[in-house]
N, C-alpha and C. Protein backbone atom coordinates (compact mmCIF):
# COMPACT_ATOMS: atom_id res chain seq x y z
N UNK A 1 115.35 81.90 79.58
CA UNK A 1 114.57 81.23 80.60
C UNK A 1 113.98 79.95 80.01
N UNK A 2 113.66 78.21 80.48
CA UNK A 2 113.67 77.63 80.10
C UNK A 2 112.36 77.62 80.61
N UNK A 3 111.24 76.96 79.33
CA UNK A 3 109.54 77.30 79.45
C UNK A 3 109.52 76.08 80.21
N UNK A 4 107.82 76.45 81.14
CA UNK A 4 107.70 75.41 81.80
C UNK A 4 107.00 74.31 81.32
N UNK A 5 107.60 73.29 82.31
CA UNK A 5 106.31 71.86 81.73
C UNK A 5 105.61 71.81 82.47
N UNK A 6 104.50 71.00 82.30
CA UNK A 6 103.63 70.99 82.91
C UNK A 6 103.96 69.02 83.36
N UNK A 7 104.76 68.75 84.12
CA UNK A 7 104.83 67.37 84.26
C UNK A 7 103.46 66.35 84.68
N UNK A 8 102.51 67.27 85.42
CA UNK A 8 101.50 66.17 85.81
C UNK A 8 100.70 65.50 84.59
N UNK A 9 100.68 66.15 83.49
CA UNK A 9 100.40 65.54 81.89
C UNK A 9 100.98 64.79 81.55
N UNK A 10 102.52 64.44 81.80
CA UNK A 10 102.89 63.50 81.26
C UNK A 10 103.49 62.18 81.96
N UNK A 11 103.37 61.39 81.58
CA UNK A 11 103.09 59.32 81.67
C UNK A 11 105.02 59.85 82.00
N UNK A 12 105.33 59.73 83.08
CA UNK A 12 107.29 59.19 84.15
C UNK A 12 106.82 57.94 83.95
N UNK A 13 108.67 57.82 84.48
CA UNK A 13 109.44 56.23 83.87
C UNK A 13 110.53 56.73 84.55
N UNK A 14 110.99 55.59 85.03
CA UNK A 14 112.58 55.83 85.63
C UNK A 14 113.27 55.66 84.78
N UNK A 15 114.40 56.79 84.68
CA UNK A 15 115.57 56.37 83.48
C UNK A 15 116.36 55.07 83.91
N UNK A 16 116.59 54.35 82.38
CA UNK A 16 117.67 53.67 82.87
C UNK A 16 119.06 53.82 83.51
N UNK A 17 119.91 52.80 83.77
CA UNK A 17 120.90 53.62 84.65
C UNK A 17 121.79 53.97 83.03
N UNK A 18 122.18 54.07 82.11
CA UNK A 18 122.65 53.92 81.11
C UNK A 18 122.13 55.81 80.71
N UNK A 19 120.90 56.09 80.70
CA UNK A 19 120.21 57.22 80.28
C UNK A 19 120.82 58.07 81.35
N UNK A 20 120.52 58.19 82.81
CA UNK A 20 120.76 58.47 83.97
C UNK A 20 122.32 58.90 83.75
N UNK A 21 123.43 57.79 83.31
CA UNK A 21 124.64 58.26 83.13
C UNK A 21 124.66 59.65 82.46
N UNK A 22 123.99 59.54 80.87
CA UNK A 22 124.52 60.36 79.87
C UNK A 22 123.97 61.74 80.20
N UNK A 23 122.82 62.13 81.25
CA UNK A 23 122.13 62.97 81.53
C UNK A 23 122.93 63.64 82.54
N UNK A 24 123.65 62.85 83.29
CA UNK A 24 124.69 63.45 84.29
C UNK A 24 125.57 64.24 83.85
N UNK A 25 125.87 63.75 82.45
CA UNK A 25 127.33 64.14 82.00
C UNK A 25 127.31 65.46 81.25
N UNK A 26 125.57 65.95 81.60
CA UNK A 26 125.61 67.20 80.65
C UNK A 26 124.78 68.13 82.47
N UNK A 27 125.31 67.40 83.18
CA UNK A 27 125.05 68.51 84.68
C UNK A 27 126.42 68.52 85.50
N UNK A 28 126.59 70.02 85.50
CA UNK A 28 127.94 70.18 86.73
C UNK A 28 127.52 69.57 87.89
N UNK A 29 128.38 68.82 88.23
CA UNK A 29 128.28 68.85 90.11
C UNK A 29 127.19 67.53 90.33
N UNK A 30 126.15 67.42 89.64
CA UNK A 30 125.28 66.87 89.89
C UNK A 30 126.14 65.12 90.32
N UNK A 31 125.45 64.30 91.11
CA UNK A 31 126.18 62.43 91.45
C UNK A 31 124.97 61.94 91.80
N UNK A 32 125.13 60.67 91.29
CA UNK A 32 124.08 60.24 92.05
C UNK A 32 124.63 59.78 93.49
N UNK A 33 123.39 59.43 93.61
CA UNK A 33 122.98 58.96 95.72
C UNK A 33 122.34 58.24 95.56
N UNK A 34 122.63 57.27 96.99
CA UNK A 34 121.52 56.27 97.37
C UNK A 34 121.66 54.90 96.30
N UNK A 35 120.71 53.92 96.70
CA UNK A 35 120.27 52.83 95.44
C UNK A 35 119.06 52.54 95.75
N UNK A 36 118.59 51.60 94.56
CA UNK A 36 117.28 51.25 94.82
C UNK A 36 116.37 51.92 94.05
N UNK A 37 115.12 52.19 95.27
CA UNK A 37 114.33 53.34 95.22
C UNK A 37 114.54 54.29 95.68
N UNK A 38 115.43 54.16 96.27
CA UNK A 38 116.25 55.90 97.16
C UNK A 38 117.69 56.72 96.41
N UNK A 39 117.43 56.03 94.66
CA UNK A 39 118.93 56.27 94.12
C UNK A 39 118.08 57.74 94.07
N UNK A 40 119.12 58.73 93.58
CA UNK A 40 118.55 60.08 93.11
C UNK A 40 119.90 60.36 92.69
N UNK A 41 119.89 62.17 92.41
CA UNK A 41 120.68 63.15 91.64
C UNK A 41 120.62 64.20 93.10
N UNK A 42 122.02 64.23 92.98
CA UNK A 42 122.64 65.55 94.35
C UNK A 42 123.50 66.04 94.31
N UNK A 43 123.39 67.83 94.52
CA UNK A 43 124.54 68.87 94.00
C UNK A 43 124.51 69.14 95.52
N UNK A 44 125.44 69.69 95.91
CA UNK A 44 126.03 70.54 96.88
C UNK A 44 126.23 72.18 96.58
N UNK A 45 125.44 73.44 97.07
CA UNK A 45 125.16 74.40 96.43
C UNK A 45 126.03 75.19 97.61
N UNK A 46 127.04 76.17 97.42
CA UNK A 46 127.78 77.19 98.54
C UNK A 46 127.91 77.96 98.27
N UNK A 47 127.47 78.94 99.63
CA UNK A 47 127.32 80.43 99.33
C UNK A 47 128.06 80.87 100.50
N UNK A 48 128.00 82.29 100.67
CA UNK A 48 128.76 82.89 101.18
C UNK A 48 128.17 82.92 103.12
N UNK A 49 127.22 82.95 102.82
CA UNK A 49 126.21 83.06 104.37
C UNK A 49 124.95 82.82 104.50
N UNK A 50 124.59 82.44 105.36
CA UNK A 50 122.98 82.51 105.76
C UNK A 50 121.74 82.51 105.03
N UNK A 51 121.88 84.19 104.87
CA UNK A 51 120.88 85.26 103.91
C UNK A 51 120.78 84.57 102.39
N UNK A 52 122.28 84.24 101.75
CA UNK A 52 122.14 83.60 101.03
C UNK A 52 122.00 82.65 100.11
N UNK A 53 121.78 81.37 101.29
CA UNK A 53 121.50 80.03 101.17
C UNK A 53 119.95 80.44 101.15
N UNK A 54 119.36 81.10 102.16
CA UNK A 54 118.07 81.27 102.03
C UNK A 54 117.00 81.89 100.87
N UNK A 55 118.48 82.46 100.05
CA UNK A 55 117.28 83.07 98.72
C UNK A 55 117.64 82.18 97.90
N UNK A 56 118.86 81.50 97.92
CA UNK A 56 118.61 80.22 97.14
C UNK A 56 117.55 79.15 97.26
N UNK A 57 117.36 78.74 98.30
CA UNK A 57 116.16 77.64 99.10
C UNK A 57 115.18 78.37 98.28
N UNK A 58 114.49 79.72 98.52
CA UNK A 58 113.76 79.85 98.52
C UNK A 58 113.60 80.31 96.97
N UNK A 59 113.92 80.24 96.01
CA UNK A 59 114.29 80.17 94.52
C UNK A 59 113.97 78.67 94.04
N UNK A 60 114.51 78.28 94.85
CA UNK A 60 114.12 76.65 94.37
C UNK A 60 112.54 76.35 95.21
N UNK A 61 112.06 76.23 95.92
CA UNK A 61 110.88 76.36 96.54
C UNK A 61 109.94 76.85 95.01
N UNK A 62 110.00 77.90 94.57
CA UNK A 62 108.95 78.56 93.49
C UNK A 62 109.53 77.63 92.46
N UNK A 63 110.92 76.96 92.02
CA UNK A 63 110.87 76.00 91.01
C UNK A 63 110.43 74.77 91.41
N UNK A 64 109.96 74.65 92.19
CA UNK A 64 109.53 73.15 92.48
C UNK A 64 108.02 73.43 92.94
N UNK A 65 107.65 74.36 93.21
CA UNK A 65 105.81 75.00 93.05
C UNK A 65 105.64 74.74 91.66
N UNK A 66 106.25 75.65 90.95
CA UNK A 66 105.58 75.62 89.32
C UNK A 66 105.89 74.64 88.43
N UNK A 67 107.01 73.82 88.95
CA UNK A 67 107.20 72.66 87.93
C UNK A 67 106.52 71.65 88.53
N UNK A 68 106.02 71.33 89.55
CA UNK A 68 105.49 70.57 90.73
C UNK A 68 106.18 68.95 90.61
N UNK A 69 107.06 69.24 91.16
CA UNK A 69 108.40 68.26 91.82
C UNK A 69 109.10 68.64 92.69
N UNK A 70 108.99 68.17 93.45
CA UNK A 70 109.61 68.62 94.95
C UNK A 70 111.14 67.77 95.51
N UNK A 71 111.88 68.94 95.28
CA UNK A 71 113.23 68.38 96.07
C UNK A 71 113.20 67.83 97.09
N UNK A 72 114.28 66.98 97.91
CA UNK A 72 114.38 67.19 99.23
C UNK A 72 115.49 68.34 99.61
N UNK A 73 115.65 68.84 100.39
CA UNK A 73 116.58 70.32 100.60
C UNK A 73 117.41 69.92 102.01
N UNK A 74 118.38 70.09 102.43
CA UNK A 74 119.39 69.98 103.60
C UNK A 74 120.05 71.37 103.75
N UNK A 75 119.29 72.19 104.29
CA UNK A 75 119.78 73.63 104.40
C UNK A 75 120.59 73.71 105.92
N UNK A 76 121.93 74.53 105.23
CA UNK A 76 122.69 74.69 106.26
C UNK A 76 123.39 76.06 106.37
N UNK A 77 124.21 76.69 107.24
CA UNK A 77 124.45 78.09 106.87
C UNK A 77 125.00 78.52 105.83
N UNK A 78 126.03 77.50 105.21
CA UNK A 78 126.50 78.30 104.13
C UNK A 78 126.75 77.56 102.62
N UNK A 79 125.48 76.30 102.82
CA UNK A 79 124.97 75.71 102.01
C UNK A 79 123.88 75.05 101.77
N UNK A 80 123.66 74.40 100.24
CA UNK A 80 122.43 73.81 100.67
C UNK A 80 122.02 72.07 99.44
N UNK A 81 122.16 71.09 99.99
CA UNK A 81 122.36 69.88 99.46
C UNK A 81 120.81 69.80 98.68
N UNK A 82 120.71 69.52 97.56
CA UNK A 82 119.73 69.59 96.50
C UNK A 82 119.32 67.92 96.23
N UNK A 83 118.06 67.27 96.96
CA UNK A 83 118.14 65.94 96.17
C UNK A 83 117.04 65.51 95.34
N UNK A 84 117.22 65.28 94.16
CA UNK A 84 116.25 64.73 93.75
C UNK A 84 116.07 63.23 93.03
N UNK A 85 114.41 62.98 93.17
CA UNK A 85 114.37 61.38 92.89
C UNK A 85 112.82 61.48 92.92
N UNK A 86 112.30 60.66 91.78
CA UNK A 86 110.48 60.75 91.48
C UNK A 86 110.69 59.58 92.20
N UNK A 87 109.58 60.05 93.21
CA UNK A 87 109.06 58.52 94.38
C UNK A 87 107.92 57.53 93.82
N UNK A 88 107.44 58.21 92.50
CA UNK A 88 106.33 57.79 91.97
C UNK A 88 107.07 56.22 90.97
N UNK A 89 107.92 56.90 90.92
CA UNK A 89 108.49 55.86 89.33
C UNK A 89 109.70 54.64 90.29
N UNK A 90 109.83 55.48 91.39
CA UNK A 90 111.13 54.27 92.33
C UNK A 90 112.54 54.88 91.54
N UNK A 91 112.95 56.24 90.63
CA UNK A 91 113.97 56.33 90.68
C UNK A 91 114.25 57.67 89.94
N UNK A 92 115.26 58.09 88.88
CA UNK A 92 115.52 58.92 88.61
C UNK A 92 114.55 59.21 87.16
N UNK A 93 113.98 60.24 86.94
CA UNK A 93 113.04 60.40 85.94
C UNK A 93 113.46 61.52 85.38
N UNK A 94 113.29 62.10 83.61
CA UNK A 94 113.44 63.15 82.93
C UNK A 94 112.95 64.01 84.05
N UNK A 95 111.99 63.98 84.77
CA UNK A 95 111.50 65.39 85.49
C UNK A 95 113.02 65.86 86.59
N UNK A 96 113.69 64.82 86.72
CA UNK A 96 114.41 65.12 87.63
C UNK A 96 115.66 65.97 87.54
N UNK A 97 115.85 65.15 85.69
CA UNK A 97 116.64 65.74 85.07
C UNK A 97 116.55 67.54 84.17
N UNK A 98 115.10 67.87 84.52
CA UNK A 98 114.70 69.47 84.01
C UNK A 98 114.64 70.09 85.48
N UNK A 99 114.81 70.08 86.92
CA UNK A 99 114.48 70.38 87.42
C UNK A 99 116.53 70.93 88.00
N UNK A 100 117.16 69.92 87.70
CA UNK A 100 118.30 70.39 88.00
C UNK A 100 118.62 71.08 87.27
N UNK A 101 118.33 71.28 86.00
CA UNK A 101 118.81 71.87 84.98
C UNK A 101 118.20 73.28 85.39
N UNK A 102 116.82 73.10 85.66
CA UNK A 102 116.49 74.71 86.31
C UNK A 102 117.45 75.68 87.88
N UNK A 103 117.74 74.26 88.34
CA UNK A 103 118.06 74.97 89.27
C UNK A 103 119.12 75.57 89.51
N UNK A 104 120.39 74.79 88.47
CA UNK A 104 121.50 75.57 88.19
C UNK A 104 121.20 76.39 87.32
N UNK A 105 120.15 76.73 86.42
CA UNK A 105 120.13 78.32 86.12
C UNK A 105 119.98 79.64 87.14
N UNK A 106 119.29 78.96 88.32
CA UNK A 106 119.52 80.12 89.18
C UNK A 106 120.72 80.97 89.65
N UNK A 107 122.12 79.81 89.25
CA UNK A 107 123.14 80.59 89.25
C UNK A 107 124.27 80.85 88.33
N UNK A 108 123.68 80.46 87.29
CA UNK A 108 124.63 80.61 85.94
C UNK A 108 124.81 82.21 85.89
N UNK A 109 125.94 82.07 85.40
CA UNK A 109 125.95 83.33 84.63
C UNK A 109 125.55 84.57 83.59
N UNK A 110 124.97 85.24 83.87
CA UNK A 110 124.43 86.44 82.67
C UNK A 110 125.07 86.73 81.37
């Protein structure tokens, strides 16, 4: 289990796009989106039904309570689009990059 941070302690910065690359390249699935201030990081998450898009959502909900960074979420029946982007910094920030990393632990393998 990967310990938590406590991000509101620490001084964000938008990665460069250069950092942003190399951080991608160690997340499945993850692309960026958008430009600007609306660039971010977005996986596409599929499940089998309903029930369990919803315990996913709601898995990520308690990782984004306790890490306090908040996705945006596009829940649909048998998926669920993951985006993230610090609105504070105008772009992609290390927090953004521990938060995906948490969230594909929710379905890694044992």
């Amino acid at each position: 289990m990967l310990p938590k941070k406590d991000w509101s302690t620490q001084a964000r910065r938008a990665l460069t796009a250069t950092e942003v690359v190399a951080k991608l390249a160690g997340l499945q699935g993850w692309q960026l989106s958008g430009d600007g201030a609306n660039v971010a990081i977005e996986k596409t998450f599929r499940f089998a039904n309903y029930h369990e898009t919803m315990a996913f959502v709601n898995a990520v909900a308690f990782i984004a309570h306790v890490q306090d960074h908040h996705p945006d979420l596009s829940v649909h029946y048998n998926r669920c689009v993951v985006r993230l982007n610090t609105h504070d910094v105008g772009g992609i920030s290390a927090t953004d990059i521990d938060c995906a990393t948490r969230i594909d632990a929710l379905l890694a393998a044992p």
